[in-house]
PDB file of N, CA and C in Angstrom:
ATOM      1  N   UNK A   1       0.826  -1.188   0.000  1.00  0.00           N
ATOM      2  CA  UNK A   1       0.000   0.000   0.000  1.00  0.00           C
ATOM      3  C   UNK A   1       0.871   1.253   0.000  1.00  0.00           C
ATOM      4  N   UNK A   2       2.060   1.538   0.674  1.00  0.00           N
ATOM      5  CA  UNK A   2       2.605   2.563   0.792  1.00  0.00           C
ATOM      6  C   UNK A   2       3.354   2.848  -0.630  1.00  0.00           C
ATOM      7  N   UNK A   3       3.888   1.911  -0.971  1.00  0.00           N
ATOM      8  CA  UNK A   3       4.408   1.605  -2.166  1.00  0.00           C
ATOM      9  C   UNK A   3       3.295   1.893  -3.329  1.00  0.00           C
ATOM     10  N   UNK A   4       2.076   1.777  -3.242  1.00  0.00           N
ATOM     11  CA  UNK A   4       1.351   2.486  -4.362  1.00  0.00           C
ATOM     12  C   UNK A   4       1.219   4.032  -3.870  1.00  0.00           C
ATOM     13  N   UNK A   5       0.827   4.882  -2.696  1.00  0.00           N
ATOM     14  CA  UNK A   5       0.787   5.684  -2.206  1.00  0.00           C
ATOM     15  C   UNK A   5       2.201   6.626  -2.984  1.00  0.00           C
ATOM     16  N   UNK A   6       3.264   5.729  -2.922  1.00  0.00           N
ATOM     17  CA  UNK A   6       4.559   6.261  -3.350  1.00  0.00           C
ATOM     18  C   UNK A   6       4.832   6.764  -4.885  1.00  0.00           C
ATOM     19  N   UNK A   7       3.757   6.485  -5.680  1.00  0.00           N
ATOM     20  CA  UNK A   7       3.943   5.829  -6.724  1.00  0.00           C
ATOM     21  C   UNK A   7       2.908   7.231  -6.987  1.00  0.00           C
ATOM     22  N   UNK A   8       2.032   7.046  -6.753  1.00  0.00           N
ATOM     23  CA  UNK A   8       1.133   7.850  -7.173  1.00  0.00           C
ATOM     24  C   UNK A   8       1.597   9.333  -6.694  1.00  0.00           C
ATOM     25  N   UNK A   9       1.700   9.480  -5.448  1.00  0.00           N
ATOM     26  CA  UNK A   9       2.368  10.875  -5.053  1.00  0.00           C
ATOM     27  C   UNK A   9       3.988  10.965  -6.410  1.00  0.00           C
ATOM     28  N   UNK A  10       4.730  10.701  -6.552  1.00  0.00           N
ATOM     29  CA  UNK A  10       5.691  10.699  -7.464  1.00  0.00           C
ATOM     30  C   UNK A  10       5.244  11.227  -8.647  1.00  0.00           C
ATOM     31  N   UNK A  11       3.559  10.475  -9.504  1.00  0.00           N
ATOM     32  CA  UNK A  11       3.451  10.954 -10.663  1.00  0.00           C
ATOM     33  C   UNK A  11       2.759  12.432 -10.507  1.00  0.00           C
ATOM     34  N   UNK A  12       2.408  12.735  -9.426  1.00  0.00           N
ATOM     35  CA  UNK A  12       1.802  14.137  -8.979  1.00  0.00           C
ATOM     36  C   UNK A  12       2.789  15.305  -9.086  1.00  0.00           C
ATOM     37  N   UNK A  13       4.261  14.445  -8.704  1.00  0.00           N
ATOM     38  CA  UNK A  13       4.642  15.383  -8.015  1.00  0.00           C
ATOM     39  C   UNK A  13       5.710  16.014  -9.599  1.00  0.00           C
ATOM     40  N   UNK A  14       5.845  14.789 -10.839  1.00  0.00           N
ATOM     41  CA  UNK A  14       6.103  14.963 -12.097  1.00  0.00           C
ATOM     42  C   UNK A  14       5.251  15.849 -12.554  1.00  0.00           C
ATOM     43  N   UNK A  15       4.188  15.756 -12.619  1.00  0.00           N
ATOM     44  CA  UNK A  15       3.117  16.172 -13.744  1.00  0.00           C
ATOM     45  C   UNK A  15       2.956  17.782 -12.978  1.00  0.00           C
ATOM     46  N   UNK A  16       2.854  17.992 -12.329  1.00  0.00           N
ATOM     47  CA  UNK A  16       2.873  19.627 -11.476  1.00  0.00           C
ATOM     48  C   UNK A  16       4.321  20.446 -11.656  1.00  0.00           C
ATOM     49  N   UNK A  17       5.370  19.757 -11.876  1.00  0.00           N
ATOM     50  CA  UNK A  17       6.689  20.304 -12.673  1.00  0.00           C
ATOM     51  C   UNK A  17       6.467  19.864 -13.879  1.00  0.00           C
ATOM     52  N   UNK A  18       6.196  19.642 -14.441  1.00  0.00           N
ATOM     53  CA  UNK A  18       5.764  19.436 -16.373  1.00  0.00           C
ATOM     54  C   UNK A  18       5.241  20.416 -16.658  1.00  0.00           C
ATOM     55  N   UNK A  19       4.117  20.719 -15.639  1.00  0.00           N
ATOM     56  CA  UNK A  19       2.646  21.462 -16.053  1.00  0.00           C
ATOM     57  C   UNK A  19       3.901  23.033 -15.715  1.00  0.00           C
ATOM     58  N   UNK A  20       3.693  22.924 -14.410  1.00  0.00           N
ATOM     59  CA  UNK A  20       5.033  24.782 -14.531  1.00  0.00           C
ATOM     60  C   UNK A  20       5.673  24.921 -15.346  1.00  0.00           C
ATOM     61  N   UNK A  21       6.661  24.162 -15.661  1.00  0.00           N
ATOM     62  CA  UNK A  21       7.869  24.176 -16.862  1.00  0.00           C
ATOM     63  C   UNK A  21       7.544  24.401 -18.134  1.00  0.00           C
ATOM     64  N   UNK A  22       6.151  23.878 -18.497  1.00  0.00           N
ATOM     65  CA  UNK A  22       5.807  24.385 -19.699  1.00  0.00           C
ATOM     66  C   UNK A  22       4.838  25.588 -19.601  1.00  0.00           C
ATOM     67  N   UNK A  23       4.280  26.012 -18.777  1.00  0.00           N
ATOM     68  CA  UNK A  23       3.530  27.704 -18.174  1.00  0.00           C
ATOM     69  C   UNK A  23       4.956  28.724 -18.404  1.00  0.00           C
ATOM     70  N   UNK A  24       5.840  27.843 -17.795  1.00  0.00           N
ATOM     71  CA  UNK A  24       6.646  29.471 -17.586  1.00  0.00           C
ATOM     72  C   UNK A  24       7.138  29.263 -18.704  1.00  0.00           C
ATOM     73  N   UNK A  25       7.971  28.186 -19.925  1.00  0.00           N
ATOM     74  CA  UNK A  25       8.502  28.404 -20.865  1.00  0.00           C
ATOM     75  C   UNK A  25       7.470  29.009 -21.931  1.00  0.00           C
ATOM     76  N   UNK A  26       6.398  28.396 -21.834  1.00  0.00           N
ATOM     77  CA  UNK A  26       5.592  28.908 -23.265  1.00  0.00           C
ATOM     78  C   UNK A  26       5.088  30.538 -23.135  1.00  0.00           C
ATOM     79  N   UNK A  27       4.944  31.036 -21.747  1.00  0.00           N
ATOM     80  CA  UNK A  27       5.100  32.382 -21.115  1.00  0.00           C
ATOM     81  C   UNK A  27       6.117  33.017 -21.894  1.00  0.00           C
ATOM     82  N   UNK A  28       7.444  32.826 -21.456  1.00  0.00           N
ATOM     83  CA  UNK A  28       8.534  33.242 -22.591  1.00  0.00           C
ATOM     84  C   UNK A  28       8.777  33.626 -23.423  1.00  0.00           C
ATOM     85  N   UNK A  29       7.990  32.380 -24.653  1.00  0.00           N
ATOM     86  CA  UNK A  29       8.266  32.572 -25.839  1.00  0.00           C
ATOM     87  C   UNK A  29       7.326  33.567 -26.313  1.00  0.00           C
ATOM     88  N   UNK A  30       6.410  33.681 -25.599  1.00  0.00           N
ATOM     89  CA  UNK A  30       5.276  34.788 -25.920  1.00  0.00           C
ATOM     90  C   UNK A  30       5.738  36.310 -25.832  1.00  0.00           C
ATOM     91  N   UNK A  31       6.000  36.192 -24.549  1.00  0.00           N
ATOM     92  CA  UNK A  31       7.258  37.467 -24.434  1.00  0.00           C
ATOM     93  C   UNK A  31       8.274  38.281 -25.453  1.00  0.00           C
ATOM     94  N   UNK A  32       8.870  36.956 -25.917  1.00  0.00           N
ATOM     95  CA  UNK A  32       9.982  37.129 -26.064  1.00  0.00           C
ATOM     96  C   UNK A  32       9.400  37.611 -27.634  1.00  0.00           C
ATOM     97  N   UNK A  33       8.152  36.655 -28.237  1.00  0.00           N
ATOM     98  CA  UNK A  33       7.787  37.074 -29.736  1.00  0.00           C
ATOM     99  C   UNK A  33       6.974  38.774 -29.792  1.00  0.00           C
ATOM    100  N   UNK A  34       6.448  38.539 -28.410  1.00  0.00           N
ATOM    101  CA  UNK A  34       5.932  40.681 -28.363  1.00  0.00           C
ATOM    102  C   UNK A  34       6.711  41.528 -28.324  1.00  0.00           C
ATOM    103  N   UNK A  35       7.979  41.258 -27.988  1.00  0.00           N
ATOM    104  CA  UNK A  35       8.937  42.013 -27.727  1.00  0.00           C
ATOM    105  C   UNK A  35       9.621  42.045 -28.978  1.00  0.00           C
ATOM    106  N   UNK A  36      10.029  41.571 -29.599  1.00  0.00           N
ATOM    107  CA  UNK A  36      10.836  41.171 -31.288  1.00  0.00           C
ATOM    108  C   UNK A  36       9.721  42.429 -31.950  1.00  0.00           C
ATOM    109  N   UNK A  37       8.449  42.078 -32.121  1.00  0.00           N
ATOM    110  CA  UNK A  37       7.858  42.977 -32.614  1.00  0.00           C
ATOM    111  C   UNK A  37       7.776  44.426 -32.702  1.00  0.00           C
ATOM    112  N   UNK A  38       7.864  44.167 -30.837  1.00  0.00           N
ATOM    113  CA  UNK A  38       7.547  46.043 -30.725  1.00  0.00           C
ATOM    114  C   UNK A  38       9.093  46.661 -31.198  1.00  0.00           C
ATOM    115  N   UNK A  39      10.147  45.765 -31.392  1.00  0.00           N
ATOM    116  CA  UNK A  39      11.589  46.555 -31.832  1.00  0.00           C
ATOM    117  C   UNK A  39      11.793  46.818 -32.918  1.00  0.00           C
ATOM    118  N   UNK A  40      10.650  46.625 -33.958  1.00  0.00           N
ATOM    119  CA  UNK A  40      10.630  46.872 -35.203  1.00  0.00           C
ATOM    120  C   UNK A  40       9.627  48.061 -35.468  1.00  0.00           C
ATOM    121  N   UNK A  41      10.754  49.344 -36.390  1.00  0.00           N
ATOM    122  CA  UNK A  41      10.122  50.451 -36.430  1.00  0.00           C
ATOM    123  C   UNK A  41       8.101  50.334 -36.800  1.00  0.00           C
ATOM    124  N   UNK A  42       7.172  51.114 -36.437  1.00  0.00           N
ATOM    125  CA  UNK A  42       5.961  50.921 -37.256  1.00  0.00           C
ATOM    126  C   UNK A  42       5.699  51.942 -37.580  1.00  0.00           C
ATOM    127  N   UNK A  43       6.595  53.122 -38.368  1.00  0.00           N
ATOM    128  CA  UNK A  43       6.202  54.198 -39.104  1.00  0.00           C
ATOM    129  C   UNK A  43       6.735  54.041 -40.601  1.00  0.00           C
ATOM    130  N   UNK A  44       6.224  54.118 -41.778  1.00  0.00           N
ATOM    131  CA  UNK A  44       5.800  53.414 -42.918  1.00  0.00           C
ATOM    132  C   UNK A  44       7.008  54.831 -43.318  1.00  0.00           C
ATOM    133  N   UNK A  45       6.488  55.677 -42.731  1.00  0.00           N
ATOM    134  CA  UNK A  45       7.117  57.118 -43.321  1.00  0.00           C
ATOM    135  C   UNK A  45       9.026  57.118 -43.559  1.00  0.00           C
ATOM    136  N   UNK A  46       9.544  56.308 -42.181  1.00  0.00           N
ATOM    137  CA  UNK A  46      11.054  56.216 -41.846  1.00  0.00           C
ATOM    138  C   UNK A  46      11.512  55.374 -42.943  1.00  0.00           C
ATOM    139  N   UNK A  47      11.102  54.141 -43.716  1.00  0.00           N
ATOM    140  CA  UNK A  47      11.438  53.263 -44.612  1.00  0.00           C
ATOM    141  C   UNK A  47      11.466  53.578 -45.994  1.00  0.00           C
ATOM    142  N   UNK A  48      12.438  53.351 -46.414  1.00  0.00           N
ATOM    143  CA  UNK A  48      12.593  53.228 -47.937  1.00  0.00           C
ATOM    144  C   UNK A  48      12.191  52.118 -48.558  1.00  0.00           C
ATOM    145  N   UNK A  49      11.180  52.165 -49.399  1.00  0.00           N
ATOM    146  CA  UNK A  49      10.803  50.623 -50.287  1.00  0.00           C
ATOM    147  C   UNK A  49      11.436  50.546 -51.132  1.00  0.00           C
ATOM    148  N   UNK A  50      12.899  51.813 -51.455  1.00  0.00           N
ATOM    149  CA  UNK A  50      13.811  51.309 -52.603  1.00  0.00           C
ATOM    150  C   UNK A  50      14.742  50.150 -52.229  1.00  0.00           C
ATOM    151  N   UNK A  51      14.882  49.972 -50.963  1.00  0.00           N
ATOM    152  CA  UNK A  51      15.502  49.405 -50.298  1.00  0.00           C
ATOM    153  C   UNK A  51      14.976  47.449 -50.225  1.00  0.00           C
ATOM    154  N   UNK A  52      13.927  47.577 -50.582  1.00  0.00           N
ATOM    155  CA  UNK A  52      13.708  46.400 -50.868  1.00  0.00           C
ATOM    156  C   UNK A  52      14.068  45.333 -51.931  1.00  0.00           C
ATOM    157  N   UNK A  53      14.715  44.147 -51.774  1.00  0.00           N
ATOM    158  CA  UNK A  53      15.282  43.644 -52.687  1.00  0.00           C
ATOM    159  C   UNK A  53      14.078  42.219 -53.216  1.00  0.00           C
ATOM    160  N   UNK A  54      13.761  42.176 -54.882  1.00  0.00           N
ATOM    161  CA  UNK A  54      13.142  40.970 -55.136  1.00  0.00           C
ATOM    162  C   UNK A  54      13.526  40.492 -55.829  1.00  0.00           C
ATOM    163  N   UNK A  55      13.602  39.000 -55.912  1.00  0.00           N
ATOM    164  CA  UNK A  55      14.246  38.204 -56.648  1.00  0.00           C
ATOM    165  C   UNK A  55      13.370  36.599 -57.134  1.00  0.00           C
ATOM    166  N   UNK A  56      13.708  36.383 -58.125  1.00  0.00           N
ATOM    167  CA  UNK A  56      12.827  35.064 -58.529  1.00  0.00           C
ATOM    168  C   UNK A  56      13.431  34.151 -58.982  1.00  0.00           C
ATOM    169  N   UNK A  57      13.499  33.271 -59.323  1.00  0.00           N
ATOM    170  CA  UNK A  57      14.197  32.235 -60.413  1.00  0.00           C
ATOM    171  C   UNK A  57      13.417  30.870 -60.469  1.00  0.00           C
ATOM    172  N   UNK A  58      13.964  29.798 -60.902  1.00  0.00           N
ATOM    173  CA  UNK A  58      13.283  28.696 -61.361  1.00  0.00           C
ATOM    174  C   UNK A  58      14.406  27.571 -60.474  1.00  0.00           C
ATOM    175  N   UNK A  59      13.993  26.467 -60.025  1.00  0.00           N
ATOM    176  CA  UNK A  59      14.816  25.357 -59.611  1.00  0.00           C
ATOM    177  C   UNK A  59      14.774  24.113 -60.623  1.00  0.00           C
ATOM    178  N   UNK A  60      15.689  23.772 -61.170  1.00  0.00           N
ATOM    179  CA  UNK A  60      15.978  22.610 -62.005  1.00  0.00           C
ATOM    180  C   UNK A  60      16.762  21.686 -61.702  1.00  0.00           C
ATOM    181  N   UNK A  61      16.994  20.499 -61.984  1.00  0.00           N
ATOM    182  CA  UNK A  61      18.178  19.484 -61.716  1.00  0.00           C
ATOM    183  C   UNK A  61      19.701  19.567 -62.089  1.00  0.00           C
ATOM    184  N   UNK A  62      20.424  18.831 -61.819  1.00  0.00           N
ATOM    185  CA  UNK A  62      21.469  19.111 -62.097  1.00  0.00           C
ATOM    186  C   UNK A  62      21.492  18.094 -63.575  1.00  0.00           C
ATOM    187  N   UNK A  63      20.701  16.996 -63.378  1.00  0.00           N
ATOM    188  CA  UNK A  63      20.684  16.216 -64.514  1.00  0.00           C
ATOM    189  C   UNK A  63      19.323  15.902 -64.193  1.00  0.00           C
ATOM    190  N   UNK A  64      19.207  15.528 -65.726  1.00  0.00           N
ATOM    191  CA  UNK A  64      17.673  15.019 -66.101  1.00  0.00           C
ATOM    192  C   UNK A  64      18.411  13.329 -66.544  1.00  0.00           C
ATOM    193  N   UNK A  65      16.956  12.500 -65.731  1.00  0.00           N
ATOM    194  CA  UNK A  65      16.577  10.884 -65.652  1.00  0.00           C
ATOM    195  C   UNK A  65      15.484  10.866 -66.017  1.00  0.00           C
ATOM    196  N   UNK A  66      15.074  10.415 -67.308  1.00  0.00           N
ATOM    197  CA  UNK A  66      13.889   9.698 -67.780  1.00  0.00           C
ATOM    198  C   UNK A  66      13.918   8.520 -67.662  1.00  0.00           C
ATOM    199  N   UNK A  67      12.753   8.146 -66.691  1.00  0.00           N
ATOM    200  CA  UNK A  67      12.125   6.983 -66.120  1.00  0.00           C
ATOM    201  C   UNK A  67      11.357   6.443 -67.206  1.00  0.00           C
ATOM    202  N   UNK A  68      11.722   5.862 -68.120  1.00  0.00           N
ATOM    203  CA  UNK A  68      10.329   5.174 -68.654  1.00  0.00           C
ATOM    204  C   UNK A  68      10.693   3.654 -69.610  1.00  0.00           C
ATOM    205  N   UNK A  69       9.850   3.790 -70.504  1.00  0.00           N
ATOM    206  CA  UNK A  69      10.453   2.322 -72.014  1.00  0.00           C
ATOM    207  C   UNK A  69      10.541   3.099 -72.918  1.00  0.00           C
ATOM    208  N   UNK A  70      11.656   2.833 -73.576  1.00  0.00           N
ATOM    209  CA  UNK A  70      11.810   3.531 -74.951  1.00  0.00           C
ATOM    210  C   UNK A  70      10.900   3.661 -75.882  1.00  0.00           C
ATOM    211  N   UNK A  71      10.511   2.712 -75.959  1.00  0.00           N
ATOM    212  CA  UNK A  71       9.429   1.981 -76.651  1.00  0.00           C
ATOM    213  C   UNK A  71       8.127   1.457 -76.368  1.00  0.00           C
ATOM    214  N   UNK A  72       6.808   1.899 -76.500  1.00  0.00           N
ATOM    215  CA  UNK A  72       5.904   1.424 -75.951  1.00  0.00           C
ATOM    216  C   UNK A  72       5.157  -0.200 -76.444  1.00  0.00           C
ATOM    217  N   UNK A  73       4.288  -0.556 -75.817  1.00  0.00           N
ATOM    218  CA  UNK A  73       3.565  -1.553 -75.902  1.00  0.00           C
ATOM    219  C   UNK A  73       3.812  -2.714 -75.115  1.00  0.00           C
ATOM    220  N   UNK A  74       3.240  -4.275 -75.219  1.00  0.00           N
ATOM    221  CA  UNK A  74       3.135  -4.704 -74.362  1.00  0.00           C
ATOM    222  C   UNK A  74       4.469  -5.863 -74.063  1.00  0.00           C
ATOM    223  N   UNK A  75       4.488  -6.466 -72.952  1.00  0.00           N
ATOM    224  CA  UNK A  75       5.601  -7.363 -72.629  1.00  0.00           C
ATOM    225  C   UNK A  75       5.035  -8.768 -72.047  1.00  0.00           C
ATOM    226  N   UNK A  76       5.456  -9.686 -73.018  1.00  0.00           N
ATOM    227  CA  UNK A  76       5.196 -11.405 -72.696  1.00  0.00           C
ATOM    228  C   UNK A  76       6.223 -11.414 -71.915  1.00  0.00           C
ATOM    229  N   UNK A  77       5.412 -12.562 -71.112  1.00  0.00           N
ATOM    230  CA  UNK A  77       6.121 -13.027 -69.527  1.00  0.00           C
ATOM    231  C   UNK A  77       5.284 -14.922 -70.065  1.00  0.00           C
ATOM    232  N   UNK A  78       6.592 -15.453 -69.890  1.00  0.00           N
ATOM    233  CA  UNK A  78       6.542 -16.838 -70.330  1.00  0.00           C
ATOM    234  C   UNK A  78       6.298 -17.253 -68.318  1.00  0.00           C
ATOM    235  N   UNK A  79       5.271 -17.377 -68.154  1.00  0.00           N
ATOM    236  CA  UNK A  79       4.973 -18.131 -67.301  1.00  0.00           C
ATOM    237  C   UNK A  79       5.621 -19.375 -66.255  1.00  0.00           C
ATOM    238  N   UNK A  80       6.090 -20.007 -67.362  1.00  0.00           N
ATOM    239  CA  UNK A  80       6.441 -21.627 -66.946  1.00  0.00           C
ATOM    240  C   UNK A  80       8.033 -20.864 -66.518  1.00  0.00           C
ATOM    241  N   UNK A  81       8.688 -19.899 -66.741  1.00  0.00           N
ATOM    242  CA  UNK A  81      10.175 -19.935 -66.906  1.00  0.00           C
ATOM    243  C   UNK A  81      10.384 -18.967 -65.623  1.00  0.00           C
ATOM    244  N   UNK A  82       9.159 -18.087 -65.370  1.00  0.00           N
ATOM    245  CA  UNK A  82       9.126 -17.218 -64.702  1.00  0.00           C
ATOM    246  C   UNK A  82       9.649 -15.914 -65.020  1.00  0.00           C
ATOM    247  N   UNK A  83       9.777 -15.367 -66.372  1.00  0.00           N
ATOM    248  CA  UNK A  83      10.458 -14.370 -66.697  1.00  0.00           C
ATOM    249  C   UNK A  83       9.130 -14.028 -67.495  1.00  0.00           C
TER     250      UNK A  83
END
């Protein structure tokens, strides 16, 4: 009996430091993402949009593999030979 008593107080005493540890960390990151924000100017007027750089392009292989039959149509398979 004490030994379940033990057992059970133990997973209480896990799950109540789980439960804080993730309150105060996810607290944090919340923080920490309002704060990132407010350090970024929000007057439209101070910025140059010449200053903005755009760029595009295309992604291709380095080599091209065609998967296929040279040649279409169908293929006999001799049964008895297994091929």
């Amino acid at each position: 009996m004490r030994k379940a008593i033990g057992i059970v107080m133990g997973v209480i005493v896990v799950a109540a430091v789980g439960y804080f540890a993730y309150t105060y960390f996810s607290g944090s990151q919340a923080n920490a993402t309002n704060s990132g924000a407010a350090a970024q100017p929000t007057d439209t007027d101070d910025q140059s949009f010449e200053d903005v750089i755009w760029a595009s392009g295309k992604v291709v292989p380095a080599r091209w593999v065609y998967l296929g039959f040279e040649a279409g149509g169908r293929q006999v398979v001799d049964s008895e030979r297994g091929r």
